[in-house]
Every structure is written in structure tokens, then in C-alpha cells.
PDB file of N, CA and C in Angstrom:
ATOM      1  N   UNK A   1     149.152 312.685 173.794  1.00  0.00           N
ATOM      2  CA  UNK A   1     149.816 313.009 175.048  1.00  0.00           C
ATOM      3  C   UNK A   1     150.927 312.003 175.292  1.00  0.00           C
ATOM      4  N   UNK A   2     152.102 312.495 175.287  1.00  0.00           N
ATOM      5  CA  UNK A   2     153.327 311.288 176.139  1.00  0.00           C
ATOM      6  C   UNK A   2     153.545 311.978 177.250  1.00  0.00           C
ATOM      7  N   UNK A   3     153.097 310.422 177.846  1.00  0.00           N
ATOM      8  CA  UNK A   3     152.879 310.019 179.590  1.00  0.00           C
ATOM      9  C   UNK A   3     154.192 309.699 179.745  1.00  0.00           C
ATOM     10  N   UNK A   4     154.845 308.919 180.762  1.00  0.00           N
ATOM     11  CA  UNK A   4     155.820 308.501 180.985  1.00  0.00           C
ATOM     12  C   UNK A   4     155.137 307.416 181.987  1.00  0.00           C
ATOM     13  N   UNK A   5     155.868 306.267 181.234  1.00  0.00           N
ATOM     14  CA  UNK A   5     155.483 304.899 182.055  1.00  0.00           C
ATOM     15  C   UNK A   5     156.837 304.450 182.558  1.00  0.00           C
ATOM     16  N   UNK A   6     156.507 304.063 183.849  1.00  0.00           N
ATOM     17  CA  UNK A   6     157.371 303.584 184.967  1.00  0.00           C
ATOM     18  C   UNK A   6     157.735 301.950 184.565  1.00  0.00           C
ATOM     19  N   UNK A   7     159.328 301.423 184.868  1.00  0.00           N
ATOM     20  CA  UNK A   7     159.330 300.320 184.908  1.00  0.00           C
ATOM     21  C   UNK A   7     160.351 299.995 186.206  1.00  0.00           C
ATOM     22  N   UNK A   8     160.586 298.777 186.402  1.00  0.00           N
ATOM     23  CA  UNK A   8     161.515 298.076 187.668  1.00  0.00           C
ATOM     24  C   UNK A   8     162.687 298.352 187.059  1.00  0.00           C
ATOM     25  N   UNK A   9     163.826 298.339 187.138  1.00  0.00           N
ATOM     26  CA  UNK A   9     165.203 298.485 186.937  1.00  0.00           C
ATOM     27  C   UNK A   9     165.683 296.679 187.289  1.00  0.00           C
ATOM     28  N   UNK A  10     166.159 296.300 186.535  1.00  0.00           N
ATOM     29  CA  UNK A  10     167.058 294.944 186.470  1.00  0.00           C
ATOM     30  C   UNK A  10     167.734 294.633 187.953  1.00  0.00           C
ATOM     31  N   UNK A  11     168.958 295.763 188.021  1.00  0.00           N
ATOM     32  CA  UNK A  11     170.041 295.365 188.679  1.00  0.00           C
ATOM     33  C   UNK A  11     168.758 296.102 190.460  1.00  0.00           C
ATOM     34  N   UNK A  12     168.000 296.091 190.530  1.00  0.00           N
ATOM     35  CA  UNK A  12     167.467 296.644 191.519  1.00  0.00           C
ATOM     36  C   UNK A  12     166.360 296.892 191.537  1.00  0.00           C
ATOM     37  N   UNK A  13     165.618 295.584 192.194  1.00  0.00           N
ATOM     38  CA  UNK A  13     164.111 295.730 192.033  1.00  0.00           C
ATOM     39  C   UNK A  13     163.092 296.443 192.557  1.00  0.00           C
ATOM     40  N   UNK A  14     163.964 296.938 193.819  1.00  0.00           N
ATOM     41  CA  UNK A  14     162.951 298.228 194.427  1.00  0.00           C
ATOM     42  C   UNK A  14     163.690 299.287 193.731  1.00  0.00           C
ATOM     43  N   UNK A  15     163.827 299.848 192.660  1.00  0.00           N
ATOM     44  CA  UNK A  15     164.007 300.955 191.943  1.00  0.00           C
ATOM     45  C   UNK A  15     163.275 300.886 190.902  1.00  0.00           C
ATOM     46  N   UNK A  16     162.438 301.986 190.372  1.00  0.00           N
ATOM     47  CA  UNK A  16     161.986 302.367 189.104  1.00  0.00           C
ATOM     48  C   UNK A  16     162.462 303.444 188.167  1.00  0.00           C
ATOM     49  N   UNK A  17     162.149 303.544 187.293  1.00  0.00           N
ATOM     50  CA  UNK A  17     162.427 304.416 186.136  1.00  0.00           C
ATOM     51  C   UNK A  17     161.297 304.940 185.142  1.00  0.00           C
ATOM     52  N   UNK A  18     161.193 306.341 184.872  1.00  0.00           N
ATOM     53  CA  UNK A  18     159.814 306.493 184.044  1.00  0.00           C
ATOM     54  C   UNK A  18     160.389 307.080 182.860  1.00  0.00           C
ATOM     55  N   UNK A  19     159.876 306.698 182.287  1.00  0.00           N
ATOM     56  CA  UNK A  19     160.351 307.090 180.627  1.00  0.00           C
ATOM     57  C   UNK A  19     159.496 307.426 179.674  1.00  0.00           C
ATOM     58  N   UNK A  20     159.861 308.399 178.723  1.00  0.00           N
ATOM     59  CA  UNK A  20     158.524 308.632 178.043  1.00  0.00           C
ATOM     60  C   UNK A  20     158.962 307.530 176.744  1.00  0.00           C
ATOM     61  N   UNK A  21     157.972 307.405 175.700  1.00  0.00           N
ATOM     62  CA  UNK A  21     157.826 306.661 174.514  1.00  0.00           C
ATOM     63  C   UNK A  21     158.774 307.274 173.677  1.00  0.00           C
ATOM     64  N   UNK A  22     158.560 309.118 173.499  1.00  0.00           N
ATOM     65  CA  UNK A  22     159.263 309.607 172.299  1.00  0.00           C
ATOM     66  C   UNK A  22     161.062 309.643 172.928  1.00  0.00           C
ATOM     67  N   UNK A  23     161.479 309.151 174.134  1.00  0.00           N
ATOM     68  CA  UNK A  23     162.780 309.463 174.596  1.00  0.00           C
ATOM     69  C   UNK A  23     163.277 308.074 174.096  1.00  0.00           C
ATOM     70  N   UNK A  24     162.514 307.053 173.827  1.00  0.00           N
ATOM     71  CA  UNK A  24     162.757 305.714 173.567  1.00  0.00           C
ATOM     72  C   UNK A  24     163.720 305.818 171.775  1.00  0.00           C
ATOM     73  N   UNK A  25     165.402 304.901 171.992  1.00  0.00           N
ATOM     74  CA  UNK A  25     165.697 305.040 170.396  1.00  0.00           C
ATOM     75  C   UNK A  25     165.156 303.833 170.590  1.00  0.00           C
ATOM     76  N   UNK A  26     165.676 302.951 171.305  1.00  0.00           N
ATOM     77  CA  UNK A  26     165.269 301.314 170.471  1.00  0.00           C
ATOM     78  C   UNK A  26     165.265 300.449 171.907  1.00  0.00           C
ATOM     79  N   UNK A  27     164.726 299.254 171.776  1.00  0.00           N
ATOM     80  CA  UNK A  27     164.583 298.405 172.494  1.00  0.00           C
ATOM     81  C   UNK A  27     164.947 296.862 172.396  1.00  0.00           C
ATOM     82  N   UNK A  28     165.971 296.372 173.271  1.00  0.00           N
ATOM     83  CA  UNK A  28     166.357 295.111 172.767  1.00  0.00           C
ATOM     84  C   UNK A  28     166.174 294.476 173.875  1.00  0.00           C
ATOM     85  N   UNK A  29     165.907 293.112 173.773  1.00  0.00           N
ATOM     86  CA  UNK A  29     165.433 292.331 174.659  1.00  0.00           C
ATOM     87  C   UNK A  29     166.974 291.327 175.075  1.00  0.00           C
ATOM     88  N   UNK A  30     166.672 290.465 176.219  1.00  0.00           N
ATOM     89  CA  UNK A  30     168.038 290.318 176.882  1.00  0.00           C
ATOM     90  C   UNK A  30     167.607 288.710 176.476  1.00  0.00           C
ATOM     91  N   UNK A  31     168.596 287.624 176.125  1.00  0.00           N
ATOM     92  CA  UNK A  31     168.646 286.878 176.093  1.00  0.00           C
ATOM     93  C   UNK A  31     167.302 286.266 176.209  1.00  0.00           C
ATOM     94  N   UNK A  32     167.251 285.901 177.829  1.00  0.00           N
ATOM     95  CA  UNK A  32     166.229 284.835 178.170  1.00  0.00           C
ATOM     96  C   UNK A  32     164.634 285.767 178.357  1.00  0.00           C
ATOM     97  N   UNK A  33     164.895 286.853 178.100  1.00  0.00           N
ATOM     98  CA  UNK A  33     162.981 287.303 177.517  1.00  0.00           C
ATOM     99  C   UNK A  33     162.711 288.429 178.486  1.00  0.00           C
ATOM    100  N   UNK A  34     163.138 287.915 179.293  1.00  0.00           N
ATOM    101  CA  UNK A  34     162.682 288.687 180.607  1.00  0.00           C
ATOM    102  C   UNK A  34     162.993 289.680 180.955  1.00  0.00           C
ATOM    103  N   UNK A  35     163.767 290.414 180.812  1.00  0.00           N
ATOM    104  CA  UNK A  35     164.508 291.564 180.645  1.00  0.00           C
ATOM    105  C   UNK A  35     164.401 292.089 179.383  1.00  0.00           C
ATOM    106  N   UNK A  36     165.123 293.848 178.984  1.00  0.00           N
ATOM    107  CA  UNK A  36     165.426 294.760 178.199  1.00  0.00           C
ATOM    108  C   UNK A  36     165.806 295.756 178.229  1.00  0.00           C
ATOM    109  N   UNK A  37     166.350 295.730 177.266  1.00  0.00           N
ATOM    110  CA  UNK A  37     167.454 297.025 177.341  1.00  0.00           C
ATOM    111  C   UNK A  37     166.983 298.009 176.395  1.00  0.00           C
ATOM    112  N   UNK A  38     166.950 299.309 177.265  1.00  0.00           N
ATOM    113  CA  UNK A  38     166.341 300.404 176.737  1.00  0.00           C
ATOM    114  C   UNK A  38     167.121 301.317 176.509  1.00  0.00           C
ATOM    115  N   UNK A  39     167.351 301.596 175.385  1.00  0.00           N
ATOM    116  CA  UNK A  39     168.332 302.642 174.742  1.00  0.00           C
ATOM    117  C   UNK A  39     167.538 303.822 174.761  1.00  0.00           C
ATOM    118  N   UNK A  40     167.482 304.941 175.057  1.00  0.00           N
ATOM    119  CA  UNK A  40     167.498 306.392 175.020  1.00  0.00           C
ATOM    120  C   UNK A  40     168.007 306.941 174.224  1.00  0.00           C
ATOM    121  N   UNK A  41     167.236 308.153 173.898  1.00  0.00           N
ATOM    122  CA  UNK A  41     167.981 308.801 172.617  1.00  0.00           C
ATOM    123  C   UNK A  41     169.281 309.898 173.375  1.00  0.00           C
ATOM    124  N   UNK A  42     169.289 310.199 174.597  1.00  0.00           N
ATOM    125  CA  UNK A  42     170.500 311.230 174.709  1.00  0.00           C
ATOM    126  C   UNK A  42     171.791 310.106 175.234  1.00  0.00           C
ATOM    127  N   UNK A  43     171.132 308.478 175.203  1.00  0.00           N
ATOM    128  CA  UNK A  43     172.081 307.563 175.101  1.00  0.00           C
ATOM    129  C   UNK A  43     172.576 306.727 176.401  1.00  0.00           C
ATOM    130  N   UNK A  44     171.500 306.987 177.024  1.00  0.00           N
ATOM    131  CA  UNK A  44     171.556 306.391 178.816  1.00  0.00           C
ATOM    132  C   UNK A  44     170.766 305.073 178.124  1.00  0.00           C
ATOM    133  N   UNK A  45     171.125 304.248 179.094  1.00  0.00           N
ATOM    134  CA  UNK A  45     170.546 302.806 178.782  1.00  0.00           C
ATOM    135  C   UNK A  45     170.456 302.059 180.407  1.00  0.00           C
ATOM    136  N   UNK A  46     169.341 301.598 180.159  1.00  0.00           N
ATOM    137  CA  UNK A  46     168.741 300.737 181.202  1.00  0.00           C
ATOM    138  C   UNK A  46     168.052 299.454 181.221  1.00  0.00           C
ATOM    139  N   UNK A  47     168.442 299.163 181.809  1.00  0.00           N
ATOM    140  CA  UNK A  47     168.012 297.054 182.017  1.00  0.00           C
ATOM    141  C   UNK A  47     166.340 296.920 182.469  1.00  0.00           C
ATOM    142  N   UNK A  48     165.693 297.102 182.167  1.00  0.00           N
ATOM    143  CA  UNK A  48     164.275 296.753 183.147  1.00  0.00           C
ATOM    144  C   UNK A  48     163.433 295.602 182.956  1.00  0.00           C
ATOM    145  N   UNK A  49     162.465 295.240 183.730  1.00  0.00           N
ATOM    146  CA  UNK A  49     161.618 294.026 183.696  1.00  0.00           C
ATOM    147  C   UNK A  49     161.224 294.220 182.868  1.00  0.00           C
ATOM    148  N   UNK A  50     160.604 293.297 181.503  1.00  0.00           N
ATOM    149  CA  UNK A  50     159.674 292.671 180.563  1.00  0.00           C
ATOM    150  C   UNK A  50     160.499 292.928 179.125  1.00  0.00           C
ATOM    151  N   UNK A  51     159.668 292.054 178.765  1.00  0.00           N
ATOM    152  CA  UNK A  51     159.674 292.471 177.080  1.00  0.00           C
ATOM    153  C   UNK A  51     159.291 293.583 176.555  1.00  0.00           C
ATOM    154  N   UNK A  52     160.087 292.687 175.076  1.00  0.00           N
ATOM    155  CA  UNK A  52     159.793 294.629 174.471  1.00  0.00           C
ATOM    156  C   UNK A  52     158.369 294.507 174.445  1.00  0.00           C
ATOM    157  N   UNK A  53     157.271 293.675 173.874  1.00  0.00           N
ATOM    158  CA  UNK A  53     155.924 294.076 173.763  1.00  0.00           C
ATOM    159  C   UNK A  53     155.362 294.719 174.844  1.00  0.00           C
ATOM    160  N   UNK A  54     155.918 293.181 176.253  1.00  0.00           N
ATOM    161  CA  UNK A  54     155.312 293.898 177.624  1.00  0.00           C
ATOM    162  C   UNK A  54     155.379 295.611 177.871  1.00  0.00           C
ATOM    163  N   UNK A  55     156.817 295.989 177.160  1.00  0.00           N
ATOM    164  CA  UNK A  55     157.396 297.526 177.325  1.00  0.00           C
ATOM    165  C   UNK A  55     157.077 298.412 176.731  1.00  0.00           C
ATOM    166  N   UNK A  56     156.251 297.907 175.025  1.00  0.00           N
ATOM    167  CA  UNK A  56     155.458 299.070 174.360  1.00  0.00           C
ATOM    168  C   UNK A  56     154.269 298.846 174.477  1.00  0.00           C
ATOM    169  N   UNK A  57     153.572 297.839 175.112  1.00  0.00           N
ATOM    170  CA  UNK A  57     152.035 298.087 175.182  1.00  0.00           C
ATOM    171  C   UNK A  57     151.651 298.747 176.766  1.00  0.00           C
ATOM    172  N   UNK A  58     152.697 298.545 177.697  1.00  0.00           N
ATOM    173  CA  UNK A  58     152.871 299.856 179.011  1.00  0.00           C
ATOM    174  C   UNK A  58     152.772 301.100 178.398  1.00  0.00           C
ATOM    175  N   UNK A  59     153.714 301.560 177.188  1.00  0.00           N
ATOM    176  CA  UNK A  59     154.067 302.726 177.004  1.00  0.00           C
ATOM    177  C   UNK A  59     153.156 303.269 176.448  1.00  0.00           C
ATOM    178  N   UNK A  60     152.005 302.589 176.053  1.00  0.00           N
ATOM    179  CA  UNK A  60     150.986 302.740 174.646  1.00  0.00           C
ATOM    180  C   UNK A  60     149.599 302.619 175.744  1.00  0.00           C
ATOM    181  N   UNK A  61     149.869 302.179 176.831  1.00  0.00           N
ATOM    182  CA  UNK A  61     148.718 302.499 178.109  1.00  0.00           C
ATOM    183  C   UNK A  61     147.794 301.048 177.898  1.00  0.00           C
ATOM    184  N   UNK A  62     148.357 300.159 177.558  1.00  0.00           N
ATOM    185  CA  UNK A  62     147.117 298.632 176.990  1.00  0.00           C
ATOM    186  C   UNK A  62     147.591 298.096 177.937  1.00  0.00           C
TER     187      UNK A  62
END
């Protein structure tokens, strides 16, 4: 089953975003850790709280 897990948005912390796993192309992390940038496959990209692990073990439900 792909769920779609919610994260905070960077530039705006009372905003979220839910995303599924298979919409995910890649994930890069921002400098200082804490952040990442989430590339989409139709190519929208978004800043949100955590790492990539923090961001695939959300997506993976751990």
C-alpha cells in the first residue's frame, strides 16, 4: 500500500505536504542536515524538515 506521509515545509512551518514514496525521484539533503529537498517525479520540489533517513523511514511507516 502507498500511504502518503505528511511533512513541514521549510520556508513555512505551519504548512505541510503529503507525498507518496512512489512520487519520490530523489532526495537530497540541505547542507546543515536538517532540511531536504524533495524532488518529485512530475518535477515540483520541496524543502521540508528532516533528513533523508528521517524522510524514508516516515515514508516506510518506522
Amino acid at each position: 500500500m502507498n500511504k502518503a506521509a505528511k511533512f513541514k515545509l521549510k520556508e513555512d512551518e505551519n504548512s505541510e505536504i503529503a507525498i507518496n514514496q512512489s512520487d519520490i525521484q530523489e532526495i537530497v539533503p540541505d547542507a546543515d542536515f536538517r532540511f531536504s529537498l524533495i524532488i518529485l517525479n512530475n518535477g515540483d520540489k520541496h524543502f521540508v524538515h528532516g533528513t533523508e533517513q528521517e524522510i524514508r523511514n516516515t515514508l516506510s511507516g518506522h
